[in-house]
Protein backbone atom coordinates (compact mmCIF):
# COMPACT_ATOMS: atom_id res chain seq x y z
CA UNK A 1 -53.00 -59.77 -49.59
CA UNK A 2 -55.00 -57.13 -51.06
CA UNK A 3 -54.06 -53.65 -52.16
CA UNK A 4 -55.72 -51.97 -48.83
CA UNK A 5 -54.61 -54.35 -46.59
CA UNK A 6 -51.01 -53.62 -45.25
CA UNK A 7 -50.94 -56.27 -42.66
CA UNK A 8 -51.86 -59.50 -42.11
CA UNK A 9 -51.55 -62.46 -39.47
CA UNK A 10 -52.81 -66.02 -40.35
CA UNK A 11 -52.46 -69.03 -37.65
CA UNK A 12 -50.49 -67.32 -35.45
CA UNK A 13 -49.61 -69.21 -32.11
CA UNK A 14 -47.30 -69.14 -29.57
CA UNK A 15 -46.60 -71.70 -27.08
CA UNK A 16 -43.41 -72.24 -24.91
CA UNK A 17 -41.53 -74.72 -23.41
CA UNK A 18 -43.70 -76.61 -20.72
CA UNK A 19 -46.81 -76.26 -23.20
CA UNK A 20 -47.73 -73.01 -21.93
CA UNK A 21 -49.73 -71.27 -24.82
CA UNK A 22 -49.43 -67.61 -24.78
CA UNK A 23 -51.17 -67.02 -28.21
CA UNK A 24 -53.78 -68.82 -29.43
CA UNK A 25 -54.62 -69.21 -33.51
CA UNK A 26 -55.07 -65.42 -34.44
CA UNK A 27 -56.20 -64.32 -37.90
CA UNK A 28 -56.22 -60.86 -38.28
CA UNK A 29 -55.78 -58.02 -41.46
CA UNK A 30 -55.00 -54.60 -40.81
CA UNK A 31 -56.36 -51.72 -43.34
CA UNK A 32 -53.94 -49.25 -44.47
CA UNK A 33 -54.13 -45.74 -42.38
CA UNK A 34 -56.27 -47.23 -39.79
CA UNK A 35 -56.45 -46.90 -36.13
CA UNK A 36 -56.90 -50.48 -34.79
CA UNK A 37 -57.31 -50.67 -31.08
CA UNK A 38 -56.27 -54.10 -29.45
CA UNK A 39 -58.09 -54.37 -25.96
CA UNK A 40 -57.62 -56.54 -23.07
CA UNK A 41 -56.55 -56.98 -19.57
CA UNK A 42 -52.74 -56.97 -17.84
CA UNK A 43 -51.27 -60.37 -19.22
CA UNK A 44 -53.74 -60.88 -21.86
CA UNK A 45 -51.37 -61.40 -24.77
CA UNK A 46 -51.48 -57.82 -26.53
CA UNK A 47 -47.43 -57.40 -25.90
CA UNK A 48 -46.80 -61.05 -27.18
CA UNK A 49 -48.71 -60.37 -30.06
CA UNK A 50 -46.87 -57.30 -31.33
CA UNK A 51 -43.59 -58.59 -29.83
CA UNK A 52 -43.92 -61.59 -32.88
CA UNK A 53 -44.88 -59.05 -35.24
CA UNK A 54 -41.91 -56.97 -34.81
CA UNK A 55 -39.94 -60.04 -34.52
CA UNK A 56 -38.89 -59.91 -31.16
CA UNK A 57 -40.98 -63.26 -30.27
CA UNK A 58 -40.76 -66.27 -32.67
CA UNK A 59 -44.32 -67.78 -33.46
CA UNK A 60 -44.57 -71.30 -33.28
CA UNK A 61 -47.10 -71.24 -36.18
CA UNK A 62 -48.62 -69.41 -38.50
CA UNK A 63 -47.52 -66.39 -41.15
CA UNK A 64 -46.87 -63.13 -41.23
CA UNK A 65 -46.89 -60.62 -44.10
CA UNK A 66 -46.66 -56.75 -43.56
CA UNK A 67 -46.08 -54.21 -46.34
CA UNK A 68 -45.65 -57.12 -48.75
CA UNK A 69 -43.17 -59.41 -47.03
CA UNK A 70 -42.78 -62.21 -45.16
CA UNK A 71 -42.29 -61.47 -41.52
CA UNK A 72 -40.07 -64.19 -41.59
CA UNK A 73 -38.55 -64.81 -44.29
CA UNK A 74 -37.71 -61.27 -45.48
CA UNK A 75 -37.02 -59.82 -41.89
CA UNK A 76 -34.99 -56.86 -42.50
CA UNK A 77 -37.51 -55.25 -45.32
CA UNK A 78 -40.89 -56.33 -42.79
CA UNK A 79 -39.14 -54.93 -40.08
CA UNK A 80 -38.06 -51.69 -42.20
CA UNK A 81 -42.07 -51.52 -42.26
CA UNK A 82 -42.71 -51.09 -38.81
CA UNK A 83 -42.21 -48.20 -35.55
CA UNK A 84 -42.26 -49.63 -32.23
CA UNK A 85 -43.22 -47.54 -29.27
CA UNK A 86 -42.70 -49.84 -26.26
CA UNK A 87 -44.45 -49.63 -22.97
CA UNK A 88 -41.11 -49.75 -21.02
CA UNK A 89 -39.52 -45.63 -20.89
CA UNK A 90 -36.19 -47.17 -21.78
CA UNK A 91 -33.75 -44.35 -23.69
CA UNK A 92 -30.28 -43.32 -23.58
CA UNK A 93 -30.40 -41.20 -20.82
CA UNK A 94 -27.49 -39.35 -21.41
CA UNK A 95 -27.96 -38.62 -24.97
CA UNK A 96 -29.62 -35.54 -26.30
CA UNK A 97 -32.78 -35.78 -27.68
CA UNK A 98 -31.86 -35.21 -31.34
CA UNK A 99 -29.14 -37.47 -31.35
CA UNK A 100 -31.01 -40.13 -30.03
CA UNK A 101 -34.10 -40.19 -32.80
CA UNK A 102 -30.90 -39.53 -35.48
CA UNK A 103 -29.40 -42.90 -34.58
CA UNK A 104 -32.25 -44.80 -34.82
CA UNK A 105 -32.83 -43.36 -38.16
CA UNK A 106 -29.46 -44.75 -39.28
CA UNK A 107 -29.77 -47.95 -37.29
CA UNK A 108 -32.24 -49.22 -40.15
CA UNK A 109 -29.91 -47.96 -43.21
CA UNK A 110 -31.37 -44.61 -43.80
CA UNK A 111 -28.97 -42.10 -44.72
CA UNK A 112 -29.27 -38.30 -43.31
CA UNK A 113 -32.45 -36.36 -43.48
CA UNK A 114 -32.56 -33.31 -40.86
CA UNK A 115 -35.11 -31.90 -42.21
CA UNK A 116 -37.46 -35.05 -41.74
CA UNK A 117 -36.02 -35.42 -38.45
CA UNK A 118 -36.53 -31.87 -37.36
CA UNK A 119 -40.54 -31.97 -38.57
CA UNK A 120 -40.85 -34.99 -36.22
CA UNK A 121 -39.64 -33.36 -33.71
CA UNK A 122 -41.80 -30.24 -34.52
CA UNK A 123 -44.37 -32.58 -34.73
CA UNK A 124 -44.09 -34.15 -31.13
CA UNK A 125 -43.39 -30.41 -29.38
CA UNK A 126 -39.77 -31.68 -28.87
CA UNK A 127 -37.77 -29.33 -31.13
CA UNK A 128 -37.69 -26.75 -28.61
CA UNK A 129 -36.15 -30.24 -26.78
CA UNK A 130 -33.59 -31.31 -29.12
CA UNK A 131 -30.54 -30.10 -27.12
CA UNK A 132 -31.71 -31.60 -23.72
CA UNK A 133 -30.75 -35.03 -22.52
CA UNK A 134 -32.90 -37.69 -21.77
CA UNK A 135 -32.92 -37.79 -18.14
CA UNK A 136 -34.00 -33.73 -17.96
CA UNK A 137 -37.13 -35.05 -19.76
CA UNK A 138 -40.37 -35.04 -17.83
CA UNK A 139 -41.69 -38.94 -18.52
CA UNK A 140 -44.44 -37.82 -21.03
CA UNK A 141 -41.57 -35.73 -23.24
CA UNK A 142 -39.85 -39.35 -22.96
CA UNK A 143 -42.76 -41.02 -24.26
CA UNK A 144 -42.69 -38.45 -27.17
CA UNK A 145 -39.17 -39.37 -27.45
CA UNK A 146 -39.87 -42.94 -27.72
CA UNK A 147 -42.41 -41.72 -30.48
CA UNK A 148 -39.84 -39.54 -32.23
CA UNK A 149 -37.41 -42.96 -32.31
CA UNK A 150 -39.90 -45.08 -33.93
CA UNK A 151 -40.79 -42.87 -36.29
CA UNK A 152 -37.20 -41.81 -37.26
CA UNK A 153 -36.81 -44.32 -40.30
CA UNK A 154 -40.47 -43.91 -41.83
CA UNK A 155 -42.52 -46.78 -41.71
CA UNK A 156 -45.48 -47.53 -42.43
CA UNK A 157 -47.03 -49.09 -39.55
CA UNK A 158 -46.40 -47.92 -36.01
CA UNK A 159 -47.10 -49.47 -33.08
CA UNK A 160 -48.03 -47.95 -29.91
CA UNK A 161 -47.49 -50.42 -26.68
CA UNK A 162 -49.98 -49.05 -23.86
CA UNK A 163 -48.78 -45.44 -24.87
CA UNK A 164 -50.69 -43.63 -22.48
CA UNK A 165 -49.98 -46.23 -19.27
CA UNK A 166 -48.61 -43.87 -16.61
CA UNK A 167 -49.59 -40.63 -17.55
CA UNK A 168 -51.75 -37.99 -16.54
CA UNK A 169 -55.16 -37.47 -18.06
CA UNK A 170 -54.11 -34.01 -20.23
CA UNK A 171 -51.15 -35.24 -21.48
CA UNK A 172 -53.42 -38.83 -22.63
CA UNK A 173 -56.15 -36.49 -23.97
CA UNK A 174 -52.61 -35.09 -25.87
CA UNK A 175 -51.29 -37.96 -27.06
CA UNK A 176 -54.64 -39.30 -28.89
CA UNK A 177 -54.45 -35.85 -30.76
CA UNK A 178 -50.82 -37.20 -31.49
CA UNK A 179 -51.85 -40.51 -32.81
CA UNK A 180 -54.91 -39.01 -34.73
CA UNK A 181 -52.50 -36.02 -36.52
CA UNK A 182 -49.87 -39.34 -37.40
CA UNK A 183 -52.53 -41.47 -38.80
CA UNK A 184 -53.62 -38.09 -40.88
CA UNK A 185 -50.12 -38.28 -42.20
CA UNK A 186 -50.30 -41.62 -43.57
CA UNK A 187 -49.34 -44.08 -41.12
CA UNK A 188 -51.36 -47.20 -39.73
CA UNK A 189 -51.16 -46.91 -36.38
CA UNK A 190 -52.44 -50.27 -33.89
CA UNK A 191 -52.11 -49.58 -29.96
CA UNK A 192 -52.55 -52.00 -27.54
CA UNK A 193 -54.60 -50.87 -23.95
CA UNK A 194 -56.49 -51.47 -21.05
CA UNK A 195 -58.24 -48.07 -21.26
CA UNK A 196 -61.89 -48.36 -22.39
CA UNK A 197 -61.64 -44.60 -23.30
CA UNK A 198 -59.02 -44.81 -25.18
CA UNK A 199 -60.08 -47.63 -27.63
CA UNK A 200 -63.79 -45.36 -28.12
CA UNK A 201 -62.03 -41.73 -28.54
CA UNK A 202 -59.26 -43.31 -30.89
CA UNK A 203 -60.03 -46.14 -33.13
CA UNK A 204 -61.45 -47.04 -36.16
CA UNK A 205 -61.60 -50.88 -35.69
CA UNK A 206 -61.55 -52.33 -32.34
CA UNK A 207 -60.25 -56.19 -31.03
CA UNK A 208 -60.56 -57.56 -27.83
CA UNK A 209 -57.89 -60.28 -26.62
CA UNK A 210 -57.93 -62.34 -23.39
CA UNK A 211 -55.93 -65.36 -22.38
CA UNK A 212 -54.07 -65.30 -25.52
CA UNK A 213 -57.29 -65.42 -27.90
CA UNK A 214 -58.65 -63.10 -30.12
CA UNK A 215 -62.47 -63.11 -29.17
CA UNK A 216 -63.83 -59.72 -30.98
CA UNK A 217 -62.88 -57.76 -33.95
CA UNK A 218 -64.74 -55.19 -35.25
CA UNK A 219 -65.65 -51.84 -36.37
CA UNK A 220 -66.14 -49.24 -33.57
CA UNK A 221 -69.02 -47.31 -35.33
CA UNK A 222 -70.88 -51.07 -34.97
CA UNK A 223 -69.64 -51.20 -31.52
CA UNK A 224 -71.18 -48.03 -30.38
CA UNK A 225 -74.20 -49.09 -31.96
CA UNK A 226 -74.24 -51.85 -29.59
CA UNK A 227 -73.68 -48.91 -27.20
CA UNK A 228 -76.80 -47.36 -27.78
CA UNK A 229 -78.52 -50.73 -26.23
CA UNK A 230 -80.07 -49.80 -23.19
CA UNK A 231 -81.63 -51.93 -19.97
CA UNK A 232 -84.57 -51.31 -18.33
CA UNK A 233 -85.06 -53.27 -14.92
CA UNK A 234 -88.13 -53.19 -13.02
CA UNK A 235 -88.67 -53.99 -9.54
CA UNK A 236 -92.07 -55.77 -9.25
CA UNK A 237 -94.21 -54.84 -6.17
CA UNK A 238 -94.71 -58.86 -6.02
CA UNK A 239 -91.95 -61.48 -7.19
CA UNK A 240 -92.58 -64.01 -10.24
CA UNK A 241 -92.23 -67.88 -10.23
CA UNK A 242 -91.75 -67.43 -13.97
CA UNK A 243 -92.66 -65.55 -17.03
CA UNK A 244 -96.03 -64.86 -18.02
CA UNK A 245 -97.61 -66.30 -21.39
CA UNK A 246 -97.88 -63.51 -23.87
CA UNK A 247 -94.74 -61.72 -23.11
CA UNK A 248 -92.33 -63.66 -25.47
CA UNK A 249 -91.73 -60.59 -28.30
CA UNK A 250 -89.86 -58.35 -25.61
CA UNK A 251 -87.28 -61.75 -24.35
CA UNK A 252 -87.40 -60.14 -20.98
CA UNK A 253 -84.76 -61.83 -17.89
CA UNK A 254 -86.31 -62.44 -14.85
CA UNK A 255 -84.08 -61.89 -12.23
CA UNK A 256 -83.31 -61.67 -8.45
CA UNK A 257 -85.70 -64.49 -7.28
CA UNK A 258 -88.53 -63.29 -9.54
CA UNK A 259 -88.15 -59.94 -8.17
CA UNK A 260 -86.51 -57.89 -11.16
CA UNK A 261 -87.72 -57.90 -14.85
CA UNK A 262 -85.33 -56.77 -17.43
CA UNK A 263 -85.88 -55.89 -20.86
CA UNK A 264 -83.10 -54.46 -23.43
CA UNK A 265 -84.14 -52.43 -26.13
CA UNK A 266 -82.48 -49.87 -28.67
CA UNK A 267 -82.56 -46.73 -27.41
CA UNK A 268 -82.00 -45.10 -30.76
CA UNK A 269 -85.36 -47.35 -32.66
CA UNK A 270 -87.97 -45.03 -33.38
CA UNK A 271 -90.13 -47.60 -31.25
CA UNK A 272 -88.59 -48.72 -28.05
CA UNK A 273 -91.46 -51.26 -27.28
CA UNK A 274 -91.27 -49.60 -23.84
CA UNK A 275 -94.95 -48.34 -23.45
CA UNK A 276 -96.32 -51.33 -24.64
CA UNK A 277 -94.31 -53.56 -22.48
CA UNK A 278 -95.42 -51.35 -19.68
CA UNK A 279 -99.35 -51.93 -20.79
CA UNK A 280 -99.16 -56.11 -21.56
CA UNK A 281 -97.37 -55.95 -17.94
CA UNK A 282 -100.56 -53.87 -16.31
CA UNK A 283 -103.18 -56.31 -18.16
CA UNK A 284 -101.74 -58.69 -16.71
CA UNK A 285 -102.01 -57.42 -12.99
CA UNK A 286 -97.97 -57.24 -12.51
CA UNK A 287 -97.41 -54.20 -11.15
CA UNK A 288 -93.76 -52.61 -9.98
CA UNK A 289 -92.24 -50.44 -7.47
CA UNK A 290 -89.53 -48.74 -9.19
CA UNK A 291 -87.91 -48.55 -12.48
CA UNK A 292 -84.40 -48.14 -13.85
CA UNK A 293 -82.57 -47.66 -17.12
CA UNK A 294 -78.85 -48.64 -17.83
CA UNK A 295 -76.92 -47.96 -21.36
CA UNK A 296 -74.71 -50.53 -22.28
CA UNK A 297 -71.03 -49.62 -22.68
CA UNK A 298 -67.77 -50.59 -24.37
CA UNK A 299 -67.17 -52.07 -21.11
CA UNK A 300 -69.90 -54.12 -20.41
CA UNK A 301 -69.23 -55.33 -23.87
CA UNK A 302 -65.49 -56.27 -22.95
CA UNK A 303 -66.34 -57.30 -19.30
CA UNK A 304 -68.84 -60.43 -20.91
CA UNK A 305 -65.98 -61.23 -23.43
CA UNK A 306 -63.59 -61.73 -20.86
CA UNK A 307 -65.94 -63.37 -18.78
CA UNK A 308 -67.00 -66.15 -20.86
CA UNK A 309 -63.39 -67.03 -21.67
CA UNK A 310 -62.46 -66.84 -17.64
């Protein structure tokens, strides 16, 4: 494993009883004090995936090394390694707040540090919380909470399990400030979601998973230049049996019984092949009604992904 790489999965599977594969082979390195964003649909195996990370799902193949050590055969010190923010709001609802993050600190062998434990708190807007107990918490100060508890024993990776699932738009727009002032402070952070916006305003490195496989990884400066792709469609005033001759450099789609020409083209090129397009199509007597332009989004991107594996 190299020096800048603080996790990695090779071969990792899971299939249960009944042959009923819930994680197909995934290789996969993450970058120390990176934001990686794993994408995909309700039940597409982004909480089995961390769940065999953290070790609370045994793979049926494949290893696991984070920080250094085998997932499995050096639990306790991989385990040390890693924060866990899970989806479900589940806290001791009758502790108080500071109590609660203090005895998950000790749970992994740390001795006493209030002074780290107060600056989390500080950090998450909860000191001013400390005394109250759970159930007087509003659910996105128990989503802080959760934060605070992962955080209590200092890893170096934390994972974030659909943080943002349930809550209001400011307080999402307040947690990715969260996440982005953690990651600042040295930790590796990888989220799973089903928010498009949340993988573009928030990560570094994006994957996409679907039916337990891992069909995209890759960096989200490349994926927005993928964004920048746009569509033009024109509606021809008569419809096409096919494709002129001539017309092969711009791989235009016919479409909608001949009636709809699309061409896709980088919007950000200094030469968009547009206007010349536009002239081969007049020499050649094909004339059009209307014309419209599309950009190409992180969704479209994940919608054809999940598509082709449907």
């Amino acid at each position: 494993m190299s020096e800048n790489t603080i996790l990695r999965l090779e071969g990792v599977t899971k299939t249960y009883a009944g042959g009923v594969t819930a994680l197909s082979p995934v290789n996969l390195s993450i970058r120390k004090g990176e934001i990686f964003a794993l994408l995909g649909p309700n039940g597409a195996g982004k909480t089995t995936l961390i769940s065999i990370i953290c070790g609370i799902v045994t793979p049926s193949a494949g290893t696991i090394t984070v920080a250094g050590h085998d997932a499995q055969r050096d639990y306790k010190a991989a385990r040390r390694a890693i924060g866990l923010v899970p989806q479900e709001l589940s806290t001791d609802s009758f502790e108080s707040v500071l109590a609660t993050v203090t005895f998950s600190r000790r749970l992994f062998g740390h001795g006493p540090n209030p002074a780290y434990i107060e600056q989390i708190l500080r950090d998450l807007s909860l000191w001013d919380k400390r005394k109250s107990r759970i159930l007087e918490l509003s659910g996105g100060m128990k989503r802080r909470v959760l934060i605070a508890k992962a955080l209590a024993h200092e890893p170096q990776i934390l994972f974030l399990d659909e943080p943002t699932a349930g809550v209001d738009v400011a307080l999402r727009r307040d947690m990715w400030k969260l996440v982005h002032r953690l990651r600042d402070n040295g930790a590796t952070i990888i989220l799973t979601t089903h928010y498009i916006e949340e993988a573009e305003e928030m990560a570094d490195r994006v994957g996409v998973i679907n039916r337990g496989k891992l069909l995209l990884v890759e960096e989200k400066d490349a994926l927005m230049k993928k964004l920048g792709r746009r569509q033009l469609a024109l509606t021809l005033a008569e419809p096409l049996a096919a494709l002129p001759a001539g017309l092969e450099q711009w791989h235009l789609e016919l479409e909608a019984d001949g009636r709809i020409l699309r061409y896709t083209f980088d919007a950000q090129a200094e030469h968009t092949g547009i206007p010349s397009l536009l002239r081969a199509l007049s020499d050649r007597g094909i004339s059009f009604s209307d014309l419209e332009t599309k950009r190409s989004s992180l969704e479209d991107i994940f919608v054809d992904l999940v598509r082709e594996t449907a």
